[in-house]
PDB file of N, CA and C in Angstrom:
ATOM      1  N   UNK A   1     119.621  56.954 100.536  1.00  0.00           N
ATOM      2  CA  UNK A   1     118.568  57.107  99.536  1.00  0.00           C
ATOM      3  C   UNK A   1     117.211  57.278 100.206  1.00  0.00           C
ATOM      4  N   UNK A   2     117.221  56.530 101.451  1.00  0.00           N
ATOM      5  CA  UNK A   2     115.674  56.468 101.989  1.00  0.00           C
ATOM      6  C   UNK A   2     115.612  57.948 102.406  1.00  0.00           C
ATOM      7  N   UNK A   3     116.695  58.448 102.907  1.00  0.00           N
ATOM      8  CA  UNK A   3     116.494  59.730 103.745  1.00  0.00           C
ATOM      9  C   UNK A   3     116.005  60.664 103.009  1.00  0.00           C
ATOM     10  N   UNK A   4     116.821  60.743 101.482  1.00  0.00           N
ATOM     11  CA  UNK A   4     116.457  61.752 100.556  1.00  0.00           C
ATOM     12  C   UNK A   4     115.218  61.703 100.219  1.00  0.00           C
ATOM     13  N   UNK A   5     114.598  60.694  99.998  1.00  0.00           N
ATOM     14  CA  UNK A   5     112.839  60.393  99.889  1.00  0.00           C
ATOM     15  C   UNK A   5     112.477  61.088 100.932  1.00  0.00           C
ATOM     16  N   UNK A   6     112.538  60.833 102.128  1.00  0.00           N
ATOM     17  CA  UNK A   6     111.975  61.117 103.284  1.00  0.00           C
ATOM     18  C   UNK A   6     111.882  62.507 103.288  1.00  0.00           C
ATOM     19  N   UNK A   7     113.291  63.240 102.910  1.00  0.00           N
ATOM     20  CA  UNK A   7     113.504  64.897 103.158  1.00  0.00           C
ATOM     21  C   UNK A   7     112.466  65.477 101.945  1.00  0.00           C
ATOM     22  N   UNK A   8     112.476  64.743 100.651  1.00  0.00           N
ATOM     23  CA  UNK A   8     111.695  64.812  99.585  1.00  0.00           C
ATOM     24  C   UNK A   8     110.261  65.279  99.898  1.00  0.00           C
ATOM     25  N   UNK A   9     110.014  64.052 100.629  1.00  0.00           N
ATOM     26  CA  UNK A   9     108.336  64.231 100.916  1.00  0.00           C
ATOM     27  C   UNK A   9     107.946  64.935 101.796  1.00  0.00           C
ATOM     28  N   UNK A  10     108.852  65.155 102.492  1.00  0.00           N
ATOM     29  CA  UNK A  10     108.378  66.179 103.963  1.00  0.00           C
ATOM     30  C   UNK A  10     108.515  68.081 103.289  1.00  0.00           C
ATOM     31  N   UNK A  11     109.530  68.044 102.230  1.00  0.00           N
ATOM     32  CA  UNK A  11     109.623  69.388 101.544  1.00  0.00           C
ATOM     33  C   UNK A  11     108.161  69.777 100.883  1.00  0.00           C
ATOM     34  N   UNK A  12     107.559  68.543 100.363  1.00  0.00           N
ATOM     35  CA  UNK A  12     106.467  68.576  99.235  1.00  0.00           C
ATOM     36  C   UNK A  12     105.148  68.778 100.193  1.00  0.00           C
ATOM     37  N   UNK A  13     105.238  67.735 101.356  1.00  0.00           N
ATOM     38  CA  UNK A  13     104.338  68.420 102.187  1.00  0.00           C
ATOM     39  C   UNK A  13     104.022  69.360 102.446  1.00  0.00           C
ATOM     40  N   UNK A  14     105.553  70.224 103.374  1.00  0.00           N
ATOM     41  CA  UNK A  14     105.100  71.443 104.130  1.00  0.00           C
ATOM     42  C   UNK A  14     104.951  72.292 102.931  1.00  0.00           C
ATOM     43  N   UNK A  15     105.559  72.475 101.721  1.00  0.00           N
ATOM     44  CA  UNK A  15     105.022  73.137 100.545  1.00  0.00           C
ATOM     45  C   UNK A  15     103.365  72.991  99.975  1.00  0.00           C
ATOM     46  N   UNK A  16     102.874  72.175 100.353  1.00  0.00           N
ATOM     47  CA  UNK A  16     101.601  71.913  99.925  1.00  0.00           C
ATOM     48  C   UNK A  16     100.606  72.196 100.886  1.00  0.00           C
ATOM     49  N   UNK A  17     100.986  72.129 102.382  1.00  0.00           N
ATOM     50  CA  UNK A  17     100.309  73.190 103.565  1.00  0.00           C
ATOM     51  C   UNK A  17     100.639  74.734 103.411  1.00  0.00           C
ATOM     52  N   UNK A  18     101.583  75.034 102.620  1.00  0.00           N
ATOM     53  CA  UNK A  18     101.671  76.326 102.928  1.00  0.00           C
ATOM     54  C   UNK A  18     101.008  76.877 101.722  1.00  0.00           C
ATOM     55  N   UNK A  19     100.895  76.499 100.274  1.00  0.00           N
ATOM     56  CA  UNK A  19     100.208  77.074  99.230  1.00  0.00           C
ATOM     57  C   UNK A  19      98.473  76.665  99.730  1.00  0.00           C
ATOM     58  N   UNK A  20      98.433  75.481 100.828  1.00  0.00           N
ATOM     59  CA  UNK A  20      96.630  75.219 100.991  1.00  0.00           C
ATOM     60  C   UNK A  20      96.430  76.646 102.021  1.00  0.00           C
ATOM     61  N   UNK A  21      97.416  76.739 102.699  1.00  0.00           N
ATOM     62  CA  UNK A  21      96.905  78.185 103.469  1.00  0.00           C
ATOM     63  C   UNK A  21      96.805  79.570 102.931  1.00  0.00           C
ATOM     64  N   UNK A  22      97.892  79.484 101.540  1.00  0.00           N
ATOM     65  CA  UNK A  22      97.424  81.192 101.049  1.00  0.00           C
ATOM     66  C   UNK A  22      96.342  80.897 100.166  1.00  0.00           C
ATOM     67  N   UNK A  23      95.925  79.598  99.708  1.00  0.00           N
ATOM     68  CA  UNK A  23      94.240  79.631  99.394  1.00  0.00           C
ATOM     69  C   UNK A  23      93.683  80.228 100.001  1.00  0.00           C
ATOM     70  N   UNK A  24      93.436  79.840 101.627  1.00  0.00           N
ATOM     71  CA  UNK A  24      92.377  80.017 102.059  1.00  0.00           C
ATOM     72  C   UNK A  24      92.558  81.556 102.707  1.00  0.00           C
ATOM     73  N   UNK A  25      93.892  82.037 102.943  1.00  0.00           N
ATOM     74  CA  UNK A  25      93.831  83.305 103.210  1.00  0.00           C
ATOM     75  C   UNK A  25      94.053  84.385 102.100  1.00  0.00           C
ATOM     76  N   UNK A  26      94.045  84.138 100.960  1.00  0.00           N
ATOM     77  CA  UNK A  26      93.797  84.635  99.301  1.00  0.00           C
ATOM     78  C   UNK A  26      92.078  84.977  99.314  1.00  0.00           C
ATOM     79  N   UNK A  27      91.685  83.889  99.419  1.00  0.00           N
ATOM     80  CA  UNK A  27      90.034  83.654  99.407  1.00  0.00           C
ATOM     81  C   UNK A  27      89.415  85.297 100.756  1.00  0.00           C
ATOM     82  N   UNK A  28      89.931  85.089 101.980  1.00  0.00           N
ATOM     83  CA  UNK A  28      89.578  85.608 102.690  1.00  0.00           C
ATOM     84  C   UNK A  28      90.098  87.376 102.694  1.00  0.00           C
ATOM     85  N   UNK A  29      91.298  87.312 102.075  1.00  0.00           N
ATOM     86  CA  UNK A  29      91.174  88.902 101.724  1.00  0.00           C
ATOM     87  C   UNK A  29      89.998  88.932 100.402  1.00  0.00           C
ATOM     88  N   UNK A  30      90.351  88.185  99.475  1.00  0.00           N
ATOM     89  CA  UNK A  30      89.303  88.662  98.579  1.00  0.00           C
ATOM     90  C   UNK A  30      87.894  88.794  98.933  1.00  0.00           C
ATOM     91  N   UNK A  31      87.637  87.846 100.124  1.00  0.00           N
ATOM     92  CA  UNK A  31      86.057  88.572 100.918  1.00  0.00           C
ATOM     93  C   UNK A  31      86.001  90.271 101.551  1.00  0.00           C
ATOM     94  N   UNK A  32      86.949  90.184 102.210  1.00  0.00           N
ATOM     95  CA  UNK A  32      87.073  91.917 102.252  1.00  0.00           C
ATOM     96  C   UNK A  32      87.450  92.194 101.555  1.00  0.00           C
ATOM     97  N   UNK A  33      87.836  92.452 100.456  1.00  0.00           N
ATOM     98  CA  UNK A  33      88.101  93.477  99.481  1.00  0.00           C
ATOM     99  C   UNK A  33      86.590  93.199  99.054  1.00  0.00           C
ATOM    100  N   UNK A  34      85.763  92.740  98.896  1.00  0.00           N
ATOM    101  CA  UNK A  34      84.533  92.295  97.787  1.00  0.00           C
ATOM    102  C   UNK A  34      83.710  93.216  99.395  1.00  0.00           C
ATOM    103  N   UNK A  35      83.697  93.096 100.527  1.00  0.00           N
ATOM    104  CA  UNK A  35      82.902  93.907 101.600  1.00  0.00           C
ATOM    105  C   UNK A  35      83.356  95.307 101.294  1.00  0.00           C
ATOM    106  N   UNK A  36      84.599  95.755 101.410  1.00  0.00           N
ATOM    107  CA  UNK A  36      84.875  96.576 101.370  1.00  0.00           C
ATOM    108  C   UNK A  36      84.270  97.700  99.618  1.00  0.00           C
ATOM    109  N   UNK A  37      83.916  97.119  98.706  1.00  0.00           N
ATOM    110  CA  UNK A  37      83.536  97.461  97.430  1.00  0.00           C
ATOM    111  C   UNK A  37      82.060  97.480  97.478  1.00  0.00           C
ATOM    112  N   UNK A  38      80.899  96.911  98.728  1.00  0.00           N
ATOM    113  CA  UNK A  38      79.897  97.293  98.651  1.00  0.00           C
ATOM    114  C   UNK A  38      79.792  98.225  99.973  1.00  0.00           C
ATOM    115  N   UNK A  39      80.433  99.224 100.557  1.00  0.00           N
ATOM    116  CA  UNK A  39      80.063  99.930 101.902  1.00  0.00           C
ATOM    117  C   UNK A  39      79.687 100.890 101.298  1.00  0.00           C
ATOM    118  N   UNK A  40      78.108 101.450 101.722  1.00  0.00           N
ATOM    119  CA  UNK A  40      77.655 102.414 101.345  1.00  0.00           C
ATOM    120  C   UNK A  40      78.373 103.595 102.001  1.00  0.00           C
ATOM    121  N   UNK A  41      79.079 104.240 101.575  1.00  0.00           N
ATOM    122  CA  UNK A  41      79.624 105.637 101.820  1.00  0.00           C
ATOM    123  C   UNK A  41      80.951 105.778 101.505  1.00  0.00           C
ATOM    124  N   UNK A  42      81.884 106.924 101.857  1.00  0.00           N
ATOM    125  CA  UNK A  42      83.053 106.965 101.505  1.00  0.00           C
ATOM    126  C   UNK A  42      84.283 106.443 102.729  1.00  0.00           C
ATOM    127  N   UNK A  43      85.350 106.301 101.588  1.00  0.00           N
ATOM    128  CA  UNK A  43      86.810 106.005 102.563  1.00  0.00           C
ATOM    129  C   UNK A  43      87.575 107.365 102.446  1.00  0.00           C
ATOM    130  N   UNK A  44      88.212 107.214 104.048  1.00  0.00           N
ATOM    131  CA  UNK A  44      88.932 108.311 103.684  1.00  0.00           C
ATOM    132  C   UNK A  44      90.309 108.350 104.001  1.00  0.00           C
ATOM    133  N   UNK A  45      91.263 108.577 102.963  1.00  0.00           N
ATOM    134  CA  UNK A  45      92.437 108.285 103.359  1.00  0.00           C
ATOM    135  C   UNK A  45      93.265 109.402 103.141  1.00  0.00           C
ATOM    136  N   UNK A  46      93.789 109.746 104.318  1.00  0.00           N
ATOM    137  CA  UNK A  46      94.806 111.157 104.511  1.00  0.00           C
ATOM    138  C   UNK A  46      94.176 112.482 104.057  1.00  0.00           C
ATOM    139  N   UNK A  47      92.709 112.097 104.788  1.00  0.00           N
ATOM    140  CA  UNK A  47      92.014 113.692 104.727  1.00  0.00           C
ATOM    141  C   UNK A  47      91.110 113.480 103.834  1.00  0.00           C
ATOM    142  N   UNK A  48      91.156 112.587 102.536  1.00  0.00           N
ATOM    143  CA  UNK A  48      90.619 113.050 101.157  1.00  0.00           C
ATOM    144  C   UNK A  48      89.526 111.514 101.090  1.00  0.00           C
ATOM    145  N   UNK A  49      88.404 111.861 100.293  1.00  0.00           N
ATOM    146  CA  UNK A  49      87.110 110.659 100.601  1.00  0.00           C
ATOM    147  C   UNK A  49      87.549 110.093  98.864  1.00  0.00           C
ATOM    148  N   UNK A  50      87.361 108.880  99.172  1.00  0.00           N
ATOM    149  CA  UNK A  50      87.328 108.056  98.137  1.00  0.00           C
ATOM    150  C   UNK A  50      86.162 107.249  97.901  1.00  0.00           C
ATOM    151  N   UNK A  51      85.604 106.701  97.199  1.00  0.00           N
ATOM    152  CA  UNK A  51      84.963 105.597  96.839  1.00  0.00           C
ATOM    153  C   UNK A  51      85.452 104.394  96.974  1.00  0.00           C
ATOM    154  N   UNK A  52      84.492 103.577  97.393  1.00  0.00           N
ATOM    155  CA  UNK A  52      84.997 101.827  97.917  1.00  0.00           C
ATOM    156  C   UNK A  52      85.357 101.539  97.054  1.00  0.00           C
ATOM    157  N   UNK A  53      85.285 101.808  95.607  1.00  0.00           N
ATOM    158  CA  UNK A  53      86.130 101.166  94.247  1.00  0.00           C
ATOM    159  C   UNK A  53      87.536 101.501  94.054  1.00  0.00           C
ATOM    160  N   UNK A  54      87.482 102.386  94.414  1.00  0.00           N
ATOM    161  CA  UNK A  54      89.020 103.516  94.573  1.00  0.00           C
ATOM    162  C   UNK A  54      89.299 102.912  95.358  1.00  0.00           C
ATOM    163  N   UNK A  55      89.025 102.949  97.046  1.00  0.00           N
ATOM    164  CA  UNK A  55      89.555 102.107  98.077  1.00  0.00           C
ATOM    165  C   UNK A  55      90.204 100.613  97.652  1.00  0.00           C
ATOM    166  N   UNK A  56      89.694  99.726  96.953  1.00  0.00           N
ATOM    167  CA  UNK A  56      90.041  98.494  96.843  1.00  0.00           C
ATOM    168  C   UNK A  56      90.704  98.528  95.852  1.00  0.00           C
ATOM    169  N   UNK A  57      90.955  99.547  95.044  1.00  0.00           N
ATOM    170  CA  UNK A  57      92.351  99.724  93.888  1.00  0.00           C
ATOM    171  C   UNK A  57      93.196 100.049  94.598  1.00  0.00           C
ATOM    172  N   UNK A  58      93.124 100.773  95.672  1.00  0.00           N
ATOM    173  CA  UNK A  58      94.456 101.401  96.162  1.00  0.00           C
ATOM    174  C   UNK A  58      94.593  99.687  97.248  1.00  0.00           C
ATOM    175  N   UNK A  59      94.494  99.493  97.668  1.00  0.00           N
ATOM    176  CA  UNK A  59      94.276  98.464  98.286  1.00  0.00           C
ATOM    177  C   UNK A  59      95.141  97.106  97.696  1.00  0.00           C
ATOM    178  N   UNK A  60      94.882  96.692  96.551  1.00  0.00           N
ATOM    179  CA  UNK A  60      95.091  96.131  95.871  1.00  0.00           C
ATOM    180  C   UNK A  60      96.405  96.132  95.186  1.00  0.00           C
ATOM    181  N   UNK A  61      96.645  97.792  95.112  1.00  0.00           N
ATOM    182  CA  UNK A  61      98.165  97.938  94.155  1.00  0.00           C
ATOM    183  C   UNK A  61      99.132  97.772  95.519  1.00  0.00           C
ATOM    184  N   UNK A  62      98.445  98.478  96.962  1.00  0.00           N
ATOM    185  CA  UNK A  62      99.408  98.211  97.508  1.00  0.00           C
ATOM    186  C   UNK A  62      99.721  96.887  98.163  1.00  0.00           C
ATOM    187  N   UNK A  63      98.795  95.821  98.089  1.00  0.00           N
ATOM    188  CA  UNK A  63      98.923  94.294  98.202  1.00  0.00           C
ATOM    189  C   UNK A  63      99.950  93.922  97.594  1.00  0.00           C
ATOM    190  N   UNK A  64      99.722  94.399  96.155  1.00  0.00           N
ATOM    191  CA  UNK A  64     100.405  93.198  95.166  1.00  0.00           C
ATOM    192  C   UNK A  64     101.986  94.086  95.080  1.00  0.00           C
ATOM    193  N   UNK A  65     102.185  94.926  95.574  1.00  0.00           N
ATOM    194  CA  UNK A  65     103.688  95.807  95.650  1.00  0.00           C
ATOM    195  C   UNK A  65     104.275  95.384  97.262  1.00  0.00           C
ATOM    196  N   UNK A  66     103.432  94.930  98.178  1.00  0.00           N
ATOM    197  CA  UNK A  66     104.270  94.331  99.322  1.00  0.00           C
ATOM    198  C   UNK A  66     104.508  93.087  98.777  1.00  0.00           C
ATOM    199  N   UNK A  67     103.540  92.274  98.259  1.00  0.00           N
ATOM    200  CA  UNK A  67     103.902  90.781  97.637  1.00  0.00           C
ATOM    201  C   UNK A  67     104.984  90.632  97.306  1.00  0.00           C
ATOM    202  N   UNK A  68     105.659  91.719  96.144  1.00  0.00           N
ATOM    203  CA  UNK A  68     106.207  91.440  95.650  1.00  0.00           C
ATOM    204  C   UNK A  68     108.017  92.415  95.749  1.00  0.00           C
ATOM    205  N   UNK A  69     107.825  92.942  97.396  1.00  0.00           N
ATOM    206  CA  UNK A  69     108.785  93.585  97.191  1.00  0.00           C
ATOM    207  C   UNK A  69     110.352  92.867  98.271  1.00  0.00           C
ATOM    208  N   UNK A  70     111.206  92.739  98.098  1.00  0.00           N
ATOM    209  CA  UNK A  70     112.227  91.956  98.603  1.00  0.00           C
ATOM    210  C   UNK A  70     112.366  91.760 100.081  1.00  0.00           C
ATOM    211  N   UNK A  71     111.769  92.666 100.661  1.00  0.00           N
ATOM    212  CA  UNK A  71     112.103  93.220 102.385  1.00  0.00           C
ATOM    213  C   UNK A  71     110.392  92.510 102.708  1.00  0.00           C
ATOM    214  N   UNK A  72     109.578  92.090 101.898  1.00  0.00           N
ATOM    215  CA  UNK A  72     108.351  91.746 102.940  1.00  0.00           C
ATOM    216  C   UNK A  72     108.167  90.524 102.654  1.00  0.00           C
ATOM    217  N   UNK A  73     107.067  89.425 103.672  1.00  0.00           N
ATOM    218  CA  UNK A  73     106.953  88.069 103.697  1.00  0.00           C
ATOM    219  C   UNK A  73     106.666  88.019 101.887  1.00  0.00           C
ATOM    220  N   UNK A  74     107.198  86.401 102.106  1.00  0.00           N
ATOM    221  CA  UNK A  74     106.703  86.076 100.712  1.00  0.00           C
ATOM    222  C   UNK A  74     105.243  86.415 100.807  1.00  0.00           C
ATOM    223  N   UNK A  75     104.919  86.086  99.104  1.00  0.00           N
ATOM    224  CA  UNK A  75     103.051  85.549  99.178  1.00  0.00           C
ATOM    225  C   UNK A  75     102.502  84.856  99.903  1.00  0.00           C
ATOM    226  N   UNK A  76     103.261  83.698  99.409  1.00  0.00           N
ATOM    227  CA  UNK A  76     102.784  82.284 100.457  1.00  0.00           C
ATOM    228  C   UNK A  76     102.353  82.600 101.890  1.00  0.00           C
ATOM    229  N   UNK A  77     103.301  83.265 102.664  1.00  0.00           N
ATOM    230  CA  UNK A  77     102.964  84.221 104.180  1.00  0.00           C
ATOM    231  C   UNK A  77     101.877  84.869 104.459  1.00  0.00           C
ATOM    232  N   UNK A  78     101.462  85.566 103.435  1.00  0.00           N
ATOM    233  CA  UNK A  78     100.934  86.511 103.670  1.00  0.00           C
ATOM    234  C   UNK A  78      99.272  85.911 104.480  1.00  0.00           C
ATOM    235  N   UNK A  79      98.781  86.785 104.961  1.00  0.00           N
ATOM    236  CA  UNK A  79      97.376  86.211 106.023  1.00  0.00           C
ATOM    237  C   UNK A  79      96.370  87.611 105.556  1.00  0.00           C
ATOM    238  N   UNK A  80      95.179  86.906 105.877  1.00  0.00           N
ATOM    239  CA  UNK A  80      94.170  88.723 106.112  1.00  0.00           C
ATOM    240  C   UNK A  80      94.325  89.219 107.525  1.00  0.00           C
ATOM    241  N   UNK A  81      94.898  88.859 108.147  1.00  0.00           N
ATOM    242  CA  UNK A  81      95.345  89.394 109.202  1.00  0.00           C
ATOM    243  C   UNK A  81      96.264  90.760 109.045  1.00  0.00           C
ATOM    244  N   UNK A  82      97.363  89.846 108.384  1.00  0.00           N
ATOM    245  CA  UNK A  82      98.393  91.193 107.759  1.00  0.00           C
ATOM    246  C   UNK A  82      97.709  92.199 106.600  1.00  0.00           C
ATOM    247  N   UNK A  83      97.272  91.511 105.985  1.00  0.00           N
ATOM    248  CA  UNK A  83      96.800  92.526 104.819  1.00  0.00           C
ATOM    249  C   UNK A  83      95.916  93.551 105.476  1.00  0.00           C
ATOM    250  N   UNK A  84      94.839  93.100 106.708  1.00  0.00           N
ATOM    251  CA  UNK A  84      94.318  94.484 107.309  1.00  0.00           C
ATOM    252  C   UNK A  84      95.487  95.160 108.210  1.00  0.00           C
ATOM    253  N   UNK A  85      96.548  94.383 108.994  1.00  0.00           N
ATOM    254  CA  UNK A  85      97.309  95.649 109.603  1.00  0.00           C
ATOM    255  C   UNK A  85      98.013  96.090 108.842  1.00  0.00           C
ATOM    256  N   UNK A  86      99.143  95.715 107.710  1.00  0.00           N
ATOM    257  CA  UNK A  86      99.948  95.976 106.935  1.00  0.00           C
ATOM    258  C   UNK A  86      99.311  96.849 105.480  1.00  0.00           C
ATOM    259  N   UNK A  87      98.033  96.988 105.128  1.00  0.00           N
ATOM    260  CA  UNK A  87      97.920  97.077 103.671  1.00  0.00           C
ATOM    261  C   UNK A  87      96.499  98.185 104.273  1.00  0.00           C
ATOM    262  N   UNK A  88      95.721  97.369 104.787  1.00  0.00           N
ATOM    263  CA  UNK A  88      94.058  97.735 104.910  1.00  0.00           C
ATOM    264  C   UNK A  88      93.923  99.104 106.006  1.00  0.00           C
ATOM    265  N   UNK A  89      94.845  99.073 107.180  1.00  0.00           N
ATOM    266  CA  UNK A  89      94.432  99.516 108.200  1.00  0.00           C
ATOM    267  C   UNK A  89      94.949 101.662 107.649  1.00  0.00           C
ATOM    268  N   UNK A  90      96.118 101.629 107.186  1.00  0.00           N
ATOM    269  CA  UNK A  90      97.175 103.341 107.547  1.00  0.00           C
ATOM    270  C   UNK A  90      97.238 103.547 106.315  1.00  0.00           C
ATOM    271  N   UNK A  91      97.710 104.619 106.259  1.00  0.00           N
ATOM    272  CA  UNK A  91      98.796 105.134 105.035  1.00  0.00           C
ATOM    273  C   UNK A  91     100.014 104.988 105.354  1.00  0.00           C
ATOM    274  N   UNK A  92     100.509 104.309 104.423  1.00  0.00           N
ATOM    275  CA  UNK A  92     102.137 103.895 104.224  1.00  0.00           C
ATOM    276  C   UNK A  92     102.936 105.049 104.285  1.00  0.00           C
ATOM    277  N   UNK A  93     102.691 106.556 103.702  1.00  0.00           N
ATOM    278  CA  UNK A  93     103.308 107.411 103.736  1.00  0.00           C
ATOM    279  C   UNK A  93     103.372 108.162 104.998  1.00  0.00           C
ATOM    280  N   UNK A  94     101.958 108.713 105.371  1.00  0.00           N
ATOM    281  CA  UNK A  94     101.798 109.611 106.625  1.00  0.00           C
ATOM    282  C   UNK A  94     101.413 108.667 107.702  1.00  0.00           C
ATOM    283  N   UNK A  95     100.979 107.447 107.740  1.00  0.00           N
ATOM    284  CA  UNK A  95     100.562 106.762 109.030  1.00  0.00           C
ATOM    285  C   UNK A  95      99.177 106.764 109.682  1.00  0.00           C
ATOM    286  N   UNK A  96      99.039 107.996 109.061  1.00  0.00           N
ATOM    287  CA  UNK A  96      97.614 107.890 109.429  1.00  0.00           C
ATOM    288  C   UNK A  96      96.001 107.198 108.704  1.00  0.00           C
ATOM    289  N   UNK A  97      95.435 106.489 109.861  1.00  0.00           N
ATOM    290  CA  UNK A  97      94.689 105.487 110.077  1.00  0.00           C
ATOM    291  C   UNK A  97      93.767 105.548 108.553  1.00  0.00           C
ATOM    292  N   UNK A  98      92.950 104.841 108.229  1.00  0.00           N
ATOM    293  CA  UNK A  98      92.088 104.832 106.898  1.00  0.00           C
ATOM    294  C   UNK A  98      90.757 104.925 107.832  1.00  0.00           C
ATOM    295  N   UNK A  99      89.570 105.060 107.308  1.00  0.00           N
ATOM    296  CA  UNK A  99      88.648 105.558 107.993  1.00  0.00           C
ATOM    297  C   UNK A  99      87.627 105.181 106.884  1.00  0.00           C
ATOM    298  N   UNK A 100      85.783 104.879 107.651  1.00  0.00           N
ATOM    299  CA  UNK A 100      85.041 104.715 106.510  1.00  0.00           C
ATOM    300  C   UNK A 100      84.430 106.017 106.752  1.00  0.00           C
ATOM    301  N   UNK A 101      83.501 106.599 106.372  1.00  0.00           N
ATOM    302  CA  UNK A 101      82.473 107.825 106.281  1.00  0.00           C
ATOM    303  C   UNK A 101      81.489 106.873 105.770  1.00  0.00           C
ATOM    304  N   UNK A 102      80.547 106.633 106.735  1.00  0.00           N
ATOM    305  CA  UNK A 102      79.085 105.875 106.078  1.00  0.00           C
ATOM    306  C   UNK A 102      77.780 106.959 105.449  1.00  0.00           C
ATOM    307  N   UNK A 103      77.201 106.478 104.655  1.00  0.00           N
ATOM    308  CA  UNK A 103      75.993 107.389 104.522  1.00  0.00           C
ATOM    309  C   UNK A 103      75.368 108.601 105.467  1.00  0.00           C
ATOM    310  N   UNK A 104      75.736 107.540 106.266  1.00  0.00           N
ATOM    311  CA  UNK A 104      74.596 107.799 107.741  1.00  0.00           C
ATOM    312  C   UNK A 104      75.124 108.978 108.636  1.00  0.00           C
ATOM    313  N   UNK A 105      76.362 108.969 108.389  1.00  0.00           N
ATOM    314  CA  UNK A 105      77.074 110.690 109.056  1.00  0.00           C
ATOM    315  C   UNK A 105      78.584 109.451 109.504  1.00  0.00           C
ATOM    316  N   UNK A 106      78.262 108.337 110.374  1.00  0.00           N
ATOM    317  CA  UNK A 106      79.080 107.259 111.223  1.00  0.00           C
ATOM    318  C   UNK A 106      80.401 107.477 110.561  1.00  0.00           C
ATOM    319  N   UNK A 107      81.441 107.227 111.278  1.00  0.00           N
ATOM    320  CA  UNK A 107      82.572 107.535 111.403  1.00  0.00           C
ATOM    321  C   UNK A 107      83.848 106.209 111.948  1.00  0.00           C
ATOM    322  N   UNK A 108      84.204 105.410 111.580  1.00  0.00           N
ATOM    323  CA  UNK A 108      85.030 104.371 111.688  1.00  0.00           C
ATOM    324  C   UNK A 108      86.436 104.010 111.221  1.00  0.00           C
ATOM    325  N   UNK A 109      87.180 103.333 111.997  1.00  0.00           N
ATOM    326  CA  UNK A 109      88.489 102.695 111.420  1.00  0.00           C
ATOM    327  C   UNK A 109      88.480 101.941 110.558  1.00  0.00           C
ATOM    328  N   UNK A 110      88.939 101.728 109.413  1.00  0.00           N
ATOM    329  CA  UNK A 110      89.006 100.699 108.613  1.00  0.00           C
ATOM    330  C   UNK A 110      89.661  99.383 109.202  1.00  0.00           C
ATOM    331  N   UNK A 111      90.322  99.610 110.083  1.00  0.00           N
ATOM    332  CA  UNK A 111      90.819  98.161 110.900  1.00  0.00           C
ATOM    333  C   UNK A 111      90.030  97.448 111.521  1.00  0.00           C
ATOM    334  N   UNK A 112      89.324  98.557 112.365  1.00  0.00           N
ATOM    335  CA  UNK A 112      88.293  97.698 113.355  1.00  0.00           C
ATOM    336  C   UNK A 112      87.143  97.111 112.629  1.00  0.00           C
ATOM    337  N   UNK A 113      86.599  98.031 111.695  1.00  0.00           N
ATOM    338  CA  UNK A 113      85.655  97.527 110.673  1.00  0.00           C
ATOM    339  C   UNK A 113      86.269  96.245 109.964  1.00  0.00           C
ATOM    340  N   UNK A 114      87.293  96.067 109.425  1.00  0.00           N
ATOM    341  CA  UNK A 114      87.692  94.870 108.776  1.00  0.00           C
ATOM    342  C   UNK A 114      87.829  93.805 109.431  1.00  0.00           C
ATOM    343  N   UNK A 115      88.334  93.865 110.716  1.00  0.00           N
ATOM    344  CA  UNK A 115      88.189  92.832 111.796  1.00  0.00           C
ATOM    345  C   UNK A 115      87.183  92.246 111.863  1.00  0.00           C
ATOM    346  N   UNK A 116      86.010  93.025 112.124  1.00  0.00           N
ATOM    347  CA  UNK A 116      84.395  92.544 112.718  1.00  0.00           C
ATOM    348  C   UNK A 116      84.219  91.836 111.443  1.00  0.00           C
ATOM    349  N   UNK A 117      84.311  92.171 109.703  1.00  0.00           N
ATOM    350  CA  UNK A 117      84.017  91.618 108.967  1.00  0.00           C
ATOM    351  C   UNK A 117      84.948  90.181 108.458  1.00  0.00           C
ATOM    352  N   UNK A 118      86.260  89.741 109.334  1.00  0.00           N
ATOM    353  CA  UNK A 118      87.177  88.574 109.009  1.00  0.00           C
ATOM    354  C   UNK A 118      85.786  87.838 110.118  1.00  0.00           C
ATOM    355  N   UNK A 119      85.643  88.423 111.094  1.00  0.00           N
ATOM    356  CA  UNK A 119      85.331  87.034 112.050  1.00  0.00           C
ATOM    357  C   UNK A 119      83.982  86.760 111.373  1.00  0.00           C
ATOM    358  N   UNK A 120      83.418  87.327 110.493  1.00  0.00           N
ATOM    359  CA  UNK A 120      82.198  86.949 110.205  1.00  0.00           C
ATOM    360  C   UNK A 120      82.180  86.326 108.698  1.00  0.00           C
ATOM    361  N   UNK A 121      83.456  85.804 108.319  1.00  0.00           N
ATOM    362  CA  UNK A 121      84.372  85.305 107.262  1.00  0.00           C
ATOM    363  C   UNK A 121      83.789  83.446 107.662  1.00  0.00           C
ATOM    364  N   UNK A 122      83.373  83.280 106.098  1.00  0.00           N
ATOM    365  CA  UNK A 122      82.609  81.326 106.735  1.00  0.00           C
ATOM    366  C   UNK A 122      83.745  81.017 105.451  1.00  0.00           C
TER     367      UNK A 122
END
């Protein structure tokens, strides 16, 4: 009986570290997605320029379709780590990289850009 308590509480634990971590990594994609929705200029994905609003819809549908598809980590798993290599960084179809187009002419990866903006994540 003691053991089953014991196995009890240690289940409820590591269950309760692992939903406190997709808080805080829930919270932290939703900071990039919320950076990513004010970059002045366009995204461009597979040739074609989008708007950061567009960007973070597409973004978003394809979040919540890895979430929820049988072959990828649960939710609970999931990190902004993955969500920029897995979701933020390519196109799922052709592979090729996502890119910002700033006002300014500037020319960037959406990976590397999302990076610089996790570490600056409080």
């Amino acid at each position: 009986m003691m053991n089953l308590i014991k196995t009890s509480f240690l289940f409820l634990v590591s269950l309760n570290f692992s939903l406190a971590d997709w808080n805080l990594e829930e919270k932290k994609i939703n900071y990039l997605l919320n950076k990513i929705s004010k970059v002045e200029g366009k995204f461009v994905r597979n040739d074609k320029e989008h708007s950061p609003q567009d960007a973070v819809k597409h973004m978003k549908m394809k979040l919540a379709t890895a979430q929820n598809s049988w072959f990828a980590p649960k939710k609970s798993e999931w990190t902004a780590k993955m969500f920029i290599e897995k979701i933020a960084s390519k196109s799922s179809f052709s592979g090729n990289p996502y890119k910002i187009k700033f006002n300014n002419g500037r020319v960037i990866l959406v990976q590397h850009w999302l990076i610089k903006q996790l570490q600056n994540y409080k």
